[in-house]
PDB file of N, CA and C in Angstrom:
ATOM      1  N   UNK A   1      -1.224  47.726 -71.457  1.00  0.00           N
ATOM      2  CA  UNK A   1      -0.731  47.348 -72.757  1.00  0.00           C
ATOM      3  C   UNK A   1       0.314  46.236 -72.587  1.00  0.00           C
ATOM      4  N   UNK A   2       0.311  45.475 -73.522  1.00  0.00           N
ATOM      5  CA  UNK A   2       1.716  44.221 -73.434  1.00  0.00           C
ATOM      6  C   UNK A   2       2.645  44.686 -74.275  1.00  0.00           C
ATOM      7  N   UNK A   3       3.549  44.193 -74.194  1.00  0.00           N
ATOM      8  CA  UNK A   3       4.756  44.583 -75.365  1.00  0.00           C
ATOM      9  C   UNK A   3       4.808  43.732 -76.235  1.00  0.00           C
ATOM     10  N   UNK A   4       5.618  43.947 -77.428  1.00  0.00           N
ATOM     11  CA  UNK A   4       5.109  42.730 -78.685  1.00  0.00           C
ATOM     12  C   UNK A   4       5.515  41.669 -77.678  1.00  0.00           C
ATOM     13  N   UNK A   5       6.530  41.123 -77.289  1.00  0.00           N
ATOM     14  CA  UNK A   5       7.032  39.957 -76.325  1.00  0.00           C
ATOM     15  C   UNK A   5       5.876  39.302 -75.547  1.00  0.00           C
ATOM     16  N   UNK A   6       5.434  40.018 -74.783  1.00  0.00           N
ATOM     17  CA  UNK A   6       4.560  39.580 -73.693  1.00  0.00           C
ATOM     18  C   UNK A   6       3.252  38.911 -74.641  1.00  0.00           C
ATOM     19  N   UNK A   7       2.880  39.880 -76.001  1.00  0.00           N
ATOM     20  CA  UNK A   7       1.522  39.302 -76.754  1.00  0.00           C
ATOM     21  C   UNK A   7       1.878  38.330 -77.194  1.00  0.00           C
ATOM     22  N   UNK A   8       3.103  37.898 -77.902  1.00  0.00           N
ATOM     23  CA  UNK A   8       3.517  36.410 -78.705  1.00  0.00           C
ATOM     24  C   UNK A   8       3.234  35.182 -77.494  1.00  0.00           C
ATOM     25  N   UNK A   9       3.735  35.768 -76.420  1.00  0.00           N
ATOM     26  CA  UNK A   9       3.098  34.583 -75.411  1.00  0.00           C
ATOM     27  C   UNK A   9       1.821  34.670 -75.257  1.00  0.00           C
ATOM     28  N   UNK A  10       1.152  35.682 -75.093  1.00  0.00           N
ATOM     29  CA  UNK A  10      -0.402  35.573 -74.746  1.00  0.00           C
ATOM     30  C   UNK A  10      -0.952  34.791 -76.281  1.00  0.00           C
ATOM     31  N   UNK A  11      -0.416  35.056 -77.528  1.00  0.00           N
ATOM     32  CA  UNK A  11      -1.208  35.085 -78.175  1.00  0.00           C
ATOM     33  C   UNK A  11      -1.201  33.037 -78.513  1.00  0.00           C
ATOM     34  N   UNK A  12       0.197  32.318 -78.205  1.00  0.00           N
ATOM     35  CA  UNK A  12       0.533  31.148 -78.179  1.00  0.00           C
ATOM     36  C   UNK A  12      -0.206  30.494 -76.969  1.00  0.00           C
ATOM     37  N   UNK A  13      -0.127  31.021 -75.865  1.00  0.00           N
ATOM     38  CA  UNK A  13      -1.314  30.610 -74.572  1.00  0.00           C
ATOM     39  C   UNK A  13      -2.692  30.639 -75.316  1.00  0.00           C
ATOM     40  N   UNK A  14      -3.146  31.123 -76.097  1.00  0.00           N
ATOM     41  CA  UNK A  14      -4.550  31.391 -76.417  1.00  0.00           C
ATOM     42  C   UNK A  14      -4.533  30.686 -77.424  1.00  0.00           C
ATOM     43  N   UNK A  15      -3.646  29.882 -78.485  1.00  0.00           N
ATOM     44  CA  UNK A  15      -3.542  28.971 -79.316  1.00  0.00           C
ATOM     45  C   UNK A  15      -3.296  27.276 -78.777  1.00  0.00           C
ATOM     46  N   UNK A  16      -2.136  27.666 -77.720  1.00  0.00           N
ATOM     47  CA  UNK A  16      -2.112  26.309 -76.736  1.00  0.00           C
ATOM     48  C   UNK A  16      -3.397  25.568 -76.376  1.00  0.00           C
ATOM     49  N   UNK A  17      -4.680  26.826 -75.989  1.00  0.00           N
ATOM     50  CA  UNK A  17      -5.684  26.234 -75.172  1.00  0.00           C
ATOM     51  C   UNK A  17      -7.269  25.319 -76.033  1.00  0.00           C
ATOM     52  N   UNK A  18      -7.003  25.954 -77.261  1.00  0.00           N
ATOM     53  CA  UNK A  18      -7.175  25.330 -78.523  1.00  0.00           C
ATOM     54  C   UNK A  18      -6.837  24.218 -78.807  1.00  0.00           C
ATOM     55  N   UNK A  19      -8.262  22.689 -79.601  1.00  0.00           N
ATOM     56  CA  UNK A  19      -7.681  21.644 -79.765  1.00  0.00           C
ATOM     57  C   UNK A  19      -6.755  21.836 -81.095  1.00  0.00           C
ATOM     58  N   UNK A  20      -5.778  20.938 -81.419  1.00  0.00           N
ATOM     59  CA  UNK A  20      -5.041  21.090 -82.265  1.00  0.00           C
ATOM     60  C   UNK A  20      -5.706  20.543 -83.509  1.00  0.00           C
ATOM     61  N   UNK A  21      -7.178  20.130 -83.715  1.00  0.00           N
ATOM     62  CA  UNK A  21      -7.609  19.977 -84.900  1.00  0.00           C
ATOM     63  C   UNK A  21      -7.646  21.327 -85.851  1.00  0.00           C
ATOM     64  N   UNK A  22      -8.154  22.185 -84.725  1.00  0.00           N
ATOM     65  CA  UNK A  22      -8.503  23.498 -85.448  1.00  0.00           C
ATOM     66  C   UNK A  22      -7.510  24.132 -86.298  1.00  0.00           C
ATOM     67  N   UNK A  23      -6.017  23.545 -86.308  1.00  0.00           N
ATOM     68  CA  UNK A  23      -5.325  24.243 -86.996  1.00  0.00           C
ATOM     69  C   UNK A  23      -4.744  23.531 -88.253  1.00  0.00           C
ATOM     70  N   UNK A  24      -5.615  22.376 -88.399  1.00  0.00           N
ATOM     71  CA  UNK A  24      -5.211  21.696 -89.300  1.00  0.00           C
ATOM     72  C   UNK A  24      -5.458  22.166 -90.458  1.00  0.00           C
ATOM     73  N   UNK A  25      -4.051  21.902 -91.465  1.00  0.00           N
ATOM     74  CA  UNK A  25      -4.292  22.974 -92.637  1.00  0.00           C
ATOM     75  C   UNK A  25      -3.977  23.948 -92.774  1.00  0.00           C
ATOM     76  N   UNK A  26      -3.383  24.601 -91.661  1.00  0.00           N
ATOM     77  CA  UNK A  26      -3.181  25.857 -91.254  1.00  0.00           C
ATOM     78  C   UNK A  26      -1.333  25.779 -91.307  1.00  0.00           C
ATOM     79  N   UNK A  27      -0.972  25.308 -92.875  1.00  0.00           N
ATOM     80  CA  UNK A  27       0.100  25.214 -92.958  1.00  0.00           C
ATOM     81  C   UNK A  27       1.556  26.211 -92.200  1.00  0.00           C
ATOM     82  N   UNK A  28       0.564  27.256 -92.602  1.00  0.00           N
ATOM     83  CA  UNK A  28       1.753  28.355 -92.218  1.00  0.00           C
ATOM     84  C   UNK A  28       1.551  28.907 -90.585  1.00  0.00           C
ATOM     85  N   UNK A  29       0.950  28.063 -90.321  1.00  0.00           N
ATOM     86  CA  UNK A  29       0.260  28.798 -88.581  1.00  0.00           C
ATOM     87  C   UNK A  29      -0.200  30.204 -88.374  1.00  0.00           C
ATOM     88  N   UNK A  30       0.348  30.700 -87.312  1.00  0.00           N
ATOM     89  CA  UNK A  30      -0.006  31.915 -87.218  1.00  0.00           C
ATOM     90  C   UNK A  30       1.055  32.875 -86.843  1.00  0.00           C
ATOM     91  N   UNK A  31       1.632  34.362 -86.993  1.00  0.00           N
ATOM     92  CA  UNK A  31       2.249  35.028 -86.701  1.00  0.00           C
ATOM     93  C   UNK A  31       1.961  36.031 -85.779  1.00  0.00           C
ATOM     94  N   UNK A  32       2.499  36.932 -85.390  1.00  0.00           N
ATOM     95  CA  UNK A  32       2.322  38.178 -84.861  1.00  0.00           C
ATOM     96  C   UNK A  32       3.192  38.892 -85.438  1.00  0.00           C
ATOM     97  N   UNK A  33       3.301  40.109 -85.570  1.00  0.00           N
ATOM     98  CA  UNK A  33       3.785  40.752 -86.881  1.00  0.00           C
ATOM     99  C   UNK A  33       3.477  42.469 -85.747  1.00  0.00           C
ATOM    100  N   UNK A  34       4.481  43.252 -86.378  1.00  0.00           N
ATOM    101  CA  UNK A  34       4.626  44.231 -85.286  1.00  0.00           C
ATOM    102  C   UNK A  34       4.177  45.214 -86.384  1.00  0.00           C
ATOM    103  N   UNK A  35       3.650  45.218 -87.587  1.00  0.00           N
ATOM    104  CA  UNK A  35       3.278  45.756 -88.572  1.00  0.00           C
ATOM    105  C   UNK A  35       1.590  46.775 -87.844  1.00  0.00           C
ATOM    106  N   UNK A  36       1.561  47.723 -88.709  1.00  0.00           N
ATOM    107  CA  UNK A  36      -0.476  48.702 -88.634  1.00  0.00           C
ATOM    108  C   UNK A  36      -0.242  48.846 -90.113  1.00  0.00           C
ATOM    109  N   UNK A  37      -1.455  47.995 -90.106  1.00  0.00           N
ATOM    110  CA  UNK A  37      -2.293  47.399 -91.623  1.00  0.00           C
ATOM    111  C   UNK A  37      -3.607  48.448 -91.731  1.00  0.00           C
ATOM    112  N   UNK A  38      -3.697  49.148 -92.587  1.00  0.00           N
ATOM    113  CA  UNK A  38      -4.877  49.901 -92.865  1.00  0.00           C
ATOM    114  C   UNK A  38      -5.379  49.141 -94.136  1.00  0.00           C
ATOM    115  N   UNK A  39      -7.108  49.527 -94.255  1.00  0.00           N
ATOM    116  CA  UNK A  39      -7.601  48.780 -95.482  1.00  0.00           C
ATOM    117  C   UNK A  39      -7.712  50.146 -96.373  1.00  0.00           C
ATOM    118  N   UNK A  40      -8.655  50.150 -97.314  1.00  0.00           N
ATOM    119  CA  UNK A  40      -8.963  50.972 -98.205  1.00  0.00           C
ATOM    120  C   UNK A  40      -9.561  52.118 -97.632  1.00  0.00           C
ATOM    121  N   UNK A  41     -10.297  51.833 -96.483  1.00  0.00           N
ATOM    122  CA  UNK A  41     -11.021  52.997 -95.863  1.00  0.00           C
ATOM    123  C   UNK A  41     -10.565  53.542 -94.377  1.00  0.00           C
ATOM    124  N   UNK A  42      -9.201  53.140 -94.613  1.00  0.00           N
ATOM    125  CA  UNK A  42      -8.414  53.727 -93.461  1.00  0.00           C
ATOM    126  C   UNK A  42      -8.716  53.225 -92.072  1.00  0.00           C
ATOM    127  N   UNK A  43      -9.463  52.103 -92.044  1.00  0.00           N
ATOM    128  CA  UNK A  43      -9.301  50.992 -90.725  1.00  0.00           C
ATOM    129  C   UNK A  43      -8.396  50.350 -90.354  1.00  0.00           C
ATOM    130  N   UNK A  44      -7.985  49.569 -89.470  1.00  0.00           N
ATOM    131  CA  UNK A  44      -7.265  49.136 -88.943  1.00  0.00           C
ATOM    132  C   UNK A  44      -7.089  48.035 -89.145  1.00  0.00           C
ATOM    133  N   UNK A  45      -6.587  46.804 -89.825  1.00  0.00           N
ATOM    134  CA  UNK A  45      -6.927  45.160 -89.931  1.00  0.00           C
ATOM    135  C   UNK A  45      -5.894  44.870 -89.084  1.00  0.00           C
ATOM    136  N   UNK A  46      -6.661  44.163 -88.073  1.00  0.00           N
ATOM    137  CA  UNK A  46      -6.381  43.253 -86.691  1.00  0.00           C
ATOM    138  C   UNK A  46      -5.459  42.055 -86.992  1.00  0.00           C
ATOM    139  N   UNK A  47      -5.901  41.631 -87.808  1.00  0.00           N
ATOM    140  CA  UNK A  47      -5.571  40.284 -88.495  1.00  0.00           C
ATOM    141  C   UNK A  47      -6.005  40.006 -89.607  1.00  0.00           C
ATOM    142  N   UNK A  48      -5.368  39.202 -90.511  1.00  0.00           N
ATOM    143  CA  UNK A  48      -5.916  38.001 -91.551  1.00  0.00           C
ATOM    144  C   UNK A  48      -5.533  37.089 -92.042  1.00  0.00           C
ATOM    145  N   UNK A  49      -6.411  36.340 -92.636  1.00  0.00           N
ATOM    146  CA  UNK A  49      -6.377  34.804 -93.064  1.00  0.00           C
ATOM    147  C   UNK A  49      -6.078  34.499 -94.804  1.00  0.00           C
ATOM    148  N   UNK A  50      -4.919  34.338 -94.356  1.00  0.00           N
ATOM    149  CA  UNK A  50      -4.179  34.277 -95.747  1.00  0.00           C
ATOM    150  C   UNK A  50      -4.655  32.719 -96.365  1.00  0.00           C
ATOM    151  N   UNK A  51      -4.918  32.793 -97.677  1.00  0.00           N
ATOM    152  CA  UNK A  51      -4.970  31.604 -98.826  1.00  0.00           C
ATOM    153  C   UNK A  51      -3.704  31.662 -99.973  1.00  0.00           C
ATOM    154  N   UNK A  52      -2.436  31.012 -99.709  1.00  0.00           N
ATOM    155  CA  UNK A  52      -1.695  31.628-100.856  1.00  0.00           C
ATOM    156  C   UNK A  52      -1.608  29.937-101.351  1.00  0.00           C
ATOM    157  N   UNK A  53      -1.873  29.958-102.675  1.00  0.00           N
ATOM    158  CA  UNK A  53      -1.674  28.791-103.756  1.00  0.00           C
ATOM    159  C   UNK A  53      -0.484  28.310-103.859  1.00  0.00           C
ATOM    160  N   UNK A  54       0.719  29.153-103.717  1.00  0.00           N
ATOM    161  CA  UNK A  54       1.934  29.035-103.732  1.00  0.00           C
ATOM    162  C   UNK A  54       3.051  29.670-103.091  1.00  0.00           C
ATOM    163  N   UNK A  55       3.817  28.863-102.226  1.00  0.00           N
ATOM    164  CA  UNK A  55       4.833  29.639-100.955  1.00  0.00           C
ATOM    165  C   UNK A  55       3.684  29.106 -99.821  1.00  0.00           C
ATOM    166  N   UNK A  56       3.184  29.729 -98.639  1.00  0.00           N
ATOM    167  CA  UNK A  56       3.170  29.328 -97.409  1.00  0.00           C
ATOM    168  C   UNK A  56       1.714  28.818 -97.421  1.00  0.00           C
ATOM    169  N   UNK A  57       1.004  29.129 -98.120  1.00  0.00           N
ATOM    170  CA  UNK A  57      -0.657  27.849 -98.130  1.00  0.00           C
ATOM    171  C   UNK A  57      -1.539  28.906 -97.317  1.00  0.00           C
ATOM    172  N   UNK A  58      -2.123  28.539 -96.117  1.00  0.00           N
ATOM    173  CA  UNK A  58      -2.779  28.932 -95.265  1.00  0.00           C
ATOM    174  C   UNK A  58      -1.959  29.319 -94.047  1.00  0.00           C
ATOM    175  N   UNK A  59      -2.488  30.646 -93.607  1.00  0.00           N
ATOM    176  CA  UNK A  59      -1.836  31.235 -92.305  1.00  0.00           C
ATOM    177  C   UNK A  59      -2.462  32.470 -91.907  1.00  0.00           C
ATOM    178  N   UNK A  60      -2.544  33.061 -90.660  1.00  0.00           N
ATOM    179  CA  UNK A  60      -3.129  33.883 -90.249  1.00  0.00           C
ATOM    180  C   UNK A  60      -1.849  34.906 -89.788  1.00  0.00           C
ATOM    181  N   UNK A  61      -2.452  36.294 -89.803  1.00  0.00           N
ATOM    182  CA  UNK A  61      -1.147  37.305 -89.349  1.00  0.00           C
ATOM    183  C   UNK A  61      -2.211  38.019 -88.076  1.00  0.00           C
ATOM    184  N   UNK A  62      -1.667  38.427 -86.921  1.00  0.00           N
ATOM    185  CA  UNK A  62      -2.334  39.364 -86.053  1.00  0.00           C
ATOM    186  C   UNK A  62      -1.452  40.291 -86.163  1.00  0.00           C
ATOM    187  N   UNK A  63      -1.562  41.495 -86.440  1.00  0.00           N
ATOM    188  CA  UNK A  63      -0.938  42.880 -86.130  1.00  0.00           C
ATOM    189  C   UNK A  63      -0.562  43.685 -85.176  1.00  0.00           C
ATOM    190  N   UNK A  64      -0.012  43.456 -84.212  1.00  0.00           N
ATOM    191  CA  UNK A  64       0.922  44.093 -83.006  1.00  0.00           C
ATOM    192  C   UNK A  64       0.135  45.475 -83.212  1.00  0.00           C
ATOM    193  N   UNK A  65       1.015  45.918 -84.368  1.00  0.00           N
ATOM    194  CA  UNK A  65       0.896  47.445 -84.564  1.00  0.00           C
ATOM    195  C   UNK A  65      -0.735  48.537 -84.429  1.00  0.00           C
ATOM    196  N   UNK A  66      -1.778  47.009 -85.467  1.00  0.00           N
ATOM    197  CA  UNK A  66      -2.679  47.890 -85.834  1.00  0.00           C
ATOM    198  C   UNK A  66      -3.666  48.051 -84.515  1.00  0.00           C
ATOM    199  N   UNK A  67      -3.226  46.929 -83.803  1.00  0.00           N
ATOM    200  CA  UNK A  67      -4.386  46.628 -82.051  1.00  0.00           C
ATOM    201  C   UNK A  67      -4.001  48.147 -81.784  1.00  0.00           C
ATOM    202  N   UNK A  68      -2.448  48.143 -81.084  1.00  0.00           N
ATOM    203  CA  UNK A  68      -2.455  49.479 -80.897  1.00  0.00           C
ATOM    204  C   UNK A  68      -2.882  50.863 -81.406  1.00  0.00           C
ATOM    205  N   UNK A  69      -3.197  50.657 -82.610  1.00  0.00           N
ATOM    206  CA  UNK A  69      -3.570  51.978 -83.209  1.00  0.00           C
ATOM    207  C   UNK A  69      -5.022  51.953 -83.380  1.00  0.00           C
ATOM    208  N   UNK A  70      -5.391  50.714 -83.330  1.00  0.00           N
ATOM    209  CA  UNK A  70      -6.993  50.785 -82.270  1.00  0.00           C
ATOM    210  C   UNK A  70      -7.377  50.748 -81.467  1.00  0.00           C
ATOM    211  N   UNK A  71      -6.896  50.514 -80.361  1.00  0.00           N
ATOM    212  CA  UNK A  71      -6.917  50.285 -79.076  1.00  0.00           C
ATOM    213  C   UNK A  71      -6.094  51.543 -77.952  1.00  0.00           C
ATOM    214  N   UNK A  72      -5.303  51.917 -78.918  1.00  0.00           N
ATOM    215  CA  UNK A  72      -4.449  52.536 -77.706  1.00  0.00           C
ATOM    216  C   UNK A  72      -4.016  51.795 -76.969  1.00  0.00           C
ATOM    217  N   UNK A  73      -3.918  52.773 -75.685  1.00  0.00           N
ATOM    218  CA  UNK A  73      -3.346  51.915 -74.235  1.00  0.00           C
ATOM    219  C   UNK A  73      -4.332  51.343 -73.402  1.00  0.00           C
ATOM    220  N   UNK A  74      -4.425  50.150 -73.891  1.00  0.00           N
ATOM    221  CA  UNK A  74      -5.519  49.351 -73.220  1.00  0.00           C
ATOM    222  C   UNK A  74      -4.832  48.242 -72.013  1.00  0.00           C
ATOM    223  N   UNK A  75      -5.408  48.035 -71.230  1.00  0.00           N
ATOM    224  CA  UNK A  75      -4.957  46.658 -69.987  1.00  0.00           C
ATOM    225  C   UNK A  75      -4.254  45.650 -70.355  1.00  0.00           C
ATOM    226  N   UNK A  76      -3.270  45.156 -69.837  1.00  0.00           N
ATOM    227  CA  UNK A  76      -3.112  43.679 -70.303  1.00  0.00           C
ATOM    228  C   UNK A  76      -4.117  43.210 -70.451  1.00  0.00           C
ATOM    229  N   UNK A  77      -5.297  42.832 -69.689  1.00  0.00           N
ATOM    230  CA  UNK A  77      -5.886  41.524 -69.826  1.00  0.00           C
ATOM    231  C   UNK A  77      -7.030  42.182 -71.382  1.00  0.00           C
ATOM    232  N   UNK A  78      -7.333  43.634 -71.139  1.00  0.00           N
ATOM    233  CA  UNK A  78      -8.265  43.718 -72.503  1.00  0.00           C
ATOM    234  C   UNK A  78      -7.091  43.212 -73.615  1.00  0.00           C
ATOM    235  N   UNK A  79      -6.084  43.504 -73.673  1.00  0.00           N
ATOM    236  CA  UNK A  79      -5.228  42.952 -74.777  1.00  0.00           C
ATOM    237  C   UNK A  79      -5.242  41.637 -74.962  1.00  0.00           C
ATOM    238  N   UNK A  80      -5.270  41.244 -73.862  1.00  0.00           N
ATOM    239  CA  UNK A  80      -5.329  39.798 -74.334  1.00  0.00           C
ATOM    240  C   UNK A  80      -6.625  39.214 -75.030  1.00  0.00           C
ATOM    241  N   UNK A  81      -7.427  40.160 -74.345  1.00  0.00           N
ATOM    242  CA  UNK A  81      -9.091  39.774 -75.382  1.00  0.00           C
ATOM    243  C   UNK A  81      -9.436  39.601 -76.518  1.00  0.00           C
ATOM    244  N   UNK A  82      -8.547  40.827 -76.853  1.00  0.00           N
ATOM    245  CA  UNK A  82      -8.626  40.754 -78.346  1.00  0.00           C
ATOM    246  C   UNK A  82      -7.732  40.363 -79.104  1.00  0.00           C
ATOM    247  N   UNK A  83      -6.423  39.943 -78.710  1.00  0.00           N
ATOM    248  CA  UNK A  83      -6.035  38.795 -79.287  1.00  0.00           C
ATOM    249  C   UNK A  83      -6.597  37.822 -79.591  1.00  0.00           C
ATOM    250  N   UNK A  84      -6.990  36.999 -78.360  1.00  0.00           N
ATOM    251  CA  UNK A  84      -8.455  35.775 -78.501  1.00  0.00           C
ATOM    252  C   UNK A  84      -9.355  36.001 -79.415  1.00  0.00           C
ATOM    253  N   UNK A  85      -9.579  37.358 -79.169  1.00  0.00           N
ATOM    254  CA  UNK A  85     -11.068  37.557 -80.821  1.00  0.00           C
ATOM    255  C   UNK A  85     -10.356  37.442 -81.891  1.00  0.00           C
ATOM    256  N   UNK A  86      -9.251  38.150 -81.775  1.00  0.00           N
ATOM    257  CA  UNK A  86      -9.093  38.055 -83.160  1.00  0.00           C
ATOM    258  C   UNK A  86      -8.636  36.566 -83.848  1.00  0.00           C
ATOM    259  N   UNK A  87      -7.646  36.294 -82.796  1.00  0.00           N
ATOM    260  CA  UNK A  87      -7.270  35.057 -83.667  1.00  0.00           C
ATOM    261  C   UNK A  87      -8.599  33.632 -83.560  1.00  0.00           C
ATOM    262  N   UNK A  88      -9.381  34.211 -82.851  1.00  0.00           N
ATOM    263  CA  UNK A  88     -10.461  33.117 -83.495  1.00  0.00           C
ATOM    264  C   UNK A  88     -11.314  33.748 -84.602  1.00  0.00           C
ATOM    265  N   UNK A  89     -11.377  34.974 -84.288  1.00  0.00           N
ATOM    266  CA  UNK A  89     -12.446  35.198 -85.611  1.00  0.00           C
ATOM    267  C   UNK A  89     -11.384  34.825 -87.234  1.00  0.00           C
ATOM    268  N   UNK A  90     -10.187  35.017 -87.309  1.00  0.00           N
ATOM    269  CA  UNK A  90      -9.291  34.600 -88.310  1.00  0.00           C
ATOM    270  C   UNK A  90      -9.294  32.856 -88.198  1.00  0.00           C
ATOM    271  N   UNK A  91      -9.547  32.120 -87.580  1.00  0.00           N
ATOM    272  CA  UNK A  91      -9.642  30.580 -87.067  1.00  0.00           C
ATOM    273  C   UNK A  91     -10.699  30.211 -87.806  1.00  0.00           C
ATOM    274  N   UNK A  92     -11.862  30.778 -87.677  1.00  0.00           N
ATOM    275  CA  UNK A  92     -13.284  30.637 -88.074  1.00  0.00           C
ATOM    276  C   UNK A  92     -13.089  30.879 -89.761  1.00  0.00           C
ATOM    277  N   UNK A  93     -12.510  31.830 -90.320  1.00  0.00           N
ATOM    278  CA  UNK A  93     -12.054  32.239 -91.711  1.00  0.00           C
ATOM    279  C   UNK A  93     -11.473  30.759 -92.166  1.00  0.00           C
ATOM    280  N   UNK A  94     -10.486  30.287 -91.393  1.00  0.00           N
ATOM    281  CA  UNK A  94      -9.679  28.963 -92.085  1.00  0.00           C
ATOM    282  C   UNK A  94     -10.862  28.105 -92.035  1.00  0.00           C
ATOM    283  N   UNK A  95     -11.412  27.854 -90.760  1.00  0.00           N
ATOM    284  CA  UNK A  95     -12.566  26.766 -90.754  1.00  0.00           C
ATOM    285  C   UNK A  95     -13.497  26.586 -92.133  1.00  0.00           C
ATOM    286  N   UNK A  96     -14.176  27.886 -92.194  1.00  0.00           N
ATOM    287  CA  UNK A  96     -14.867  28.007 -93.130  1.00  0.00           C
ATOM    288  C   UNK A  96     -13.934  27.893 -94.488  1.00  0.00           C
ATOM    289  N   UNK A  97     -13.496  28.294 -95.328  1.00  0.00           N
ATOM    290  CA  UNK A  97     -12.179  28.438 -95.977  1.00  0.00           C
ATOM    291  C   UNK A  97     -12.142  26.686 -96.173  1.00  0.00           C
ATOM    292  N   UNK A  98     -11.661  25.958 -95.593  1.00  0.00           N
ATOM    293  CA  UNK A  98     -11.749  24.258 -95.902  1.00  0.00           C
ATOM    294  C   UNK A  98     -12.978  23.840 -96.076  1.00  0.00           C
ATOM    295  N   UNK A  99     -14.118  24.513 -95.742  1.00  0.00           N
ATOM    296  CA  UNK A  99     -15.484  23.999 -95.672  1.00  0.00           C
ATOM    297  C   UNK A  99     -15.851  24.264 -96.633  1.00  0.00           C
ATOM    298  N   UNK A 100     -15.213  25.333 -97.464  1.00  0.00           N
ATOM    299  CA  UNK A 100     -16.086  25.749 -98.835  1.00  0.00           C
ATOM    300  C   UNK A 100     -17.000  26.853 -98.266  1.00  0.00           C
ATOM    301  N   UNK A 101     -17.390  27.400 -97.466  1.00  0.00           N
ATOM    302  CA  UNK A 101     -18.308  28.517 -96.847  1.00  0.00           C
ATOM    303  C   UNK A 101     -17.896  29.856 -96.829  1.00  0.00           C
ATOM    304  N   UNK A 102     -17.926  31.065 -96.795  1.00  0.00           N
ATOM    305  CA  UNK A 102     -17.429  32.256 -97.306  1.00  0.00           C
ATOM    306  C   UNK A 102     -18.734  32.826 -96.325  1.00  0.00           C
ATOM    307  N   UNK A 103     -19.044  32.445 -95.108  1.00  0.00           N
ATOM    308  CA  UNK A 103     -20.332  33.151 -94.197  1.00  0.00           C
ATOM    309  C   UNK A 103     -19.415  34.334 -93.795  1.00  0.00           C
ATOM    310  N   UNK A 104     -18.434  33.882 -92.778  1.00  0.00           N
ATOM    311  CA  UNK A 104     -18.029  34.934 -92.130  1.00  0.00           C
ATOM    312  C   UNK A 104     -17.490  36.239 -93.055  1.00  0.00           C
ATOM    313  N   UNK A 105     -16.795  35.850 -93.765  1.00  0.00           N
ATOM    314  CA  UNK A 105     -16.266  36.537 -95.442  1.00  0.00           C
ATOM    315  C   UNK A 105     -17.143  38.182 -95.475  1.00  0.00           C
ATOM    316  N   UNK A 106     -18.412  37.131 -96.007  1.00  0.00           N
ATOM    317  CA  UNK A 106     -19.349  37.913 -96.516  1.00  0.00           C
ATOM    318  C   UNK A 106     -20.134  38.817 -95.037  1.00  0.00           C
ATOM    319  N   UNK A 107     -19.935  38.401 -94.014  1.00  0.00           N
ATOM    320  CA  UNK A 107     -20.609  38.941 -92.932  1.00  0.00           C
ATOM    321  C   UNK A 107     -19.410  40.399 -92.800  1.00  0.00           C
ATOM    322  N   UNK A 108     -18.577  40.162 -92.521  1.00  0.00           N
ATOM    323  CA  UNK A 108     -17.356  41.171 -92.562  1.00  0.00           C
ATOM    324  C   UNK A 108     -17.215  42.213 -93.571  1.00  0.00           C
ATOM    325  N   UNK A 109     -17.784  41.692 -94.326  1.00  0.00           N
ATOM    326  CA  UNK A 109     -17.966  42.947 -95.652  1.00  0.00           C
ATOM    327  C   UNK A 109     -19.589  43.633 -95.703  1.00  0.00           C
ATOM    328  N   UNK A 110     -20.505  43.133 -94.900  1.00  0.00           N
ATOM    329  CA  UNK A 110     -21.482  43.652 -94.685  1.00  0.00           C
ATOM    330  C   UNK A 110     -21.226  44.519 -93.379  1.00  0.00           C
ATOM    331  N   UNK A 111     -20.989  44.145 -92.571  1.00  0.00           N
ATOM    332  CA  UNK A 111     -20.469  45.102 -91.651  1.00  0.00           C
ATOM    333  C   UNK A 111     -19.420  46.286 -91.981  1.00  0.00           C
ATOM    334  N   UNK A 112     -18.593  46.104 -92.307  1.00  0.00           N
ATOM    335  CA  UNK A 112     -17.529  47.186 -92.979  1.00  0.00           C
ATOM    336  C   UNK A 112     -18.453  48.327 -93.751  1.00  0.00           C
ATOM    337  N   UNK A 113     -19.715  47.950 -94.503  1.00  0.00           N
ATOM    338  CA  UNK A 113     -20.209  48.753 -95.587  1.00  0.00           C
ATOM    339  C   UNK A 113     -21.259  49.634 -94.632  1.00  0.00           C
ATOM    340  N   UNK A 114     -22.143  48.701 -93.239  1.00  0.00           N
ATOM    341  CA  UNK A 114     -23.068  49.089 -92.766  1.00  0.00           C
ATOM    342  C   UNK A 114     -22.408  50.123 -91.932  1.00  0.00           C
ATOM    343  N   UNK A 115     -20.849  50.600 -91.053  1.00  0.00           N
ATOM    344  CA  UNK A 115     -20.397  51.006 -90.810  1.00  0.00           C
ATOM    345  C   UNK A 115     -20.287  52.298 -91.038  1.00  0.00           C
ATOM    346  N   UNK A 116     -19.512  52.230 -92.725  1.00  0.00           N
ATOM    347  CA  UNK A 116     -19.470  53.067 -93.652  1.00  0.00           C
ATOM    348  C   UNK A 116     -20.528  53.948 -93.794  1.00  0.00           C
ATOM    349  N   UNK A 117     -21.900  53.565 -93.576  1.00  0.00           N
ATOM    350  CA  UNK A 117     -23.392  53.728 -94.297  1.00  0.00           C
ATOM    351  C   UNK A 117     -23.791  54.670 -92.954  1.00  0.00           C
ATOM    352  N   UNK A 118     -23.460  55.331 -91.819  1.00  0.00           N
ATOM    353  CA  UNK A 118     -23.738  56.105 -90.906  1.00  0.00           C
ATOM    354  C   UNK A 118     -22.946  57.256 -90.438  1.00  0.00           C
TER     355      UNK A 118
END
């Protein structure tokens, strides 16, 4: 496991290695947040990709808290994995998000339901 400390660096190493187009637009950047985010059906949200019209624009949050409460005590380096997933699969949200596209959106809510559905 990393400590929040150790992930803010992993999670900035894993943004560093990223061209800096990808974050264009991405007014508010990204955080790490020591917060466990549950949704409606008592999952865990990893992260997300904020659209606010007014105050900070676009920005992504990863959740310290909620990895752990999905993950448990996992390795450094699996931690660091899913940092990387996550903050690209939230990357891909902004991408799309400027593109006008709502794929991944809608893929995430098909999964969540197909989940649900077993």
């Amino acid at each position: 496991m990393l400590t929040f400390e150790e992930a803010q660096i992993a999670l900035d190493d894993i943004a560093d290695a990223l061209p800096s187009e990808i974050f264009k637009g991405l007014n508010g950047s990204y955080v790490l947040t020591d917060e466990t985010i549950f949704d409606n059906n008592g999952l865990c949200i990893l992260g997300q990709y904020h659209v606010e019209p007014y105050g900070l624009g676009r920005y992504i949050t990863v959740h310290y808290g909620s990895i752990l409460e999905a993950y448990g005590d996992i390795s450094p380096r699996r931690f660091r994995r899913e940092l990387k997933n996550i903050l690209h699969h939230e990357l891909t949200h902004h991408l799309e998000n400027l593109a006008g596209d709502r794929s991944l959106e809608i893929q995430d809510e098909l999964d969540k339901r197909n989940f649900f559905a077993h």
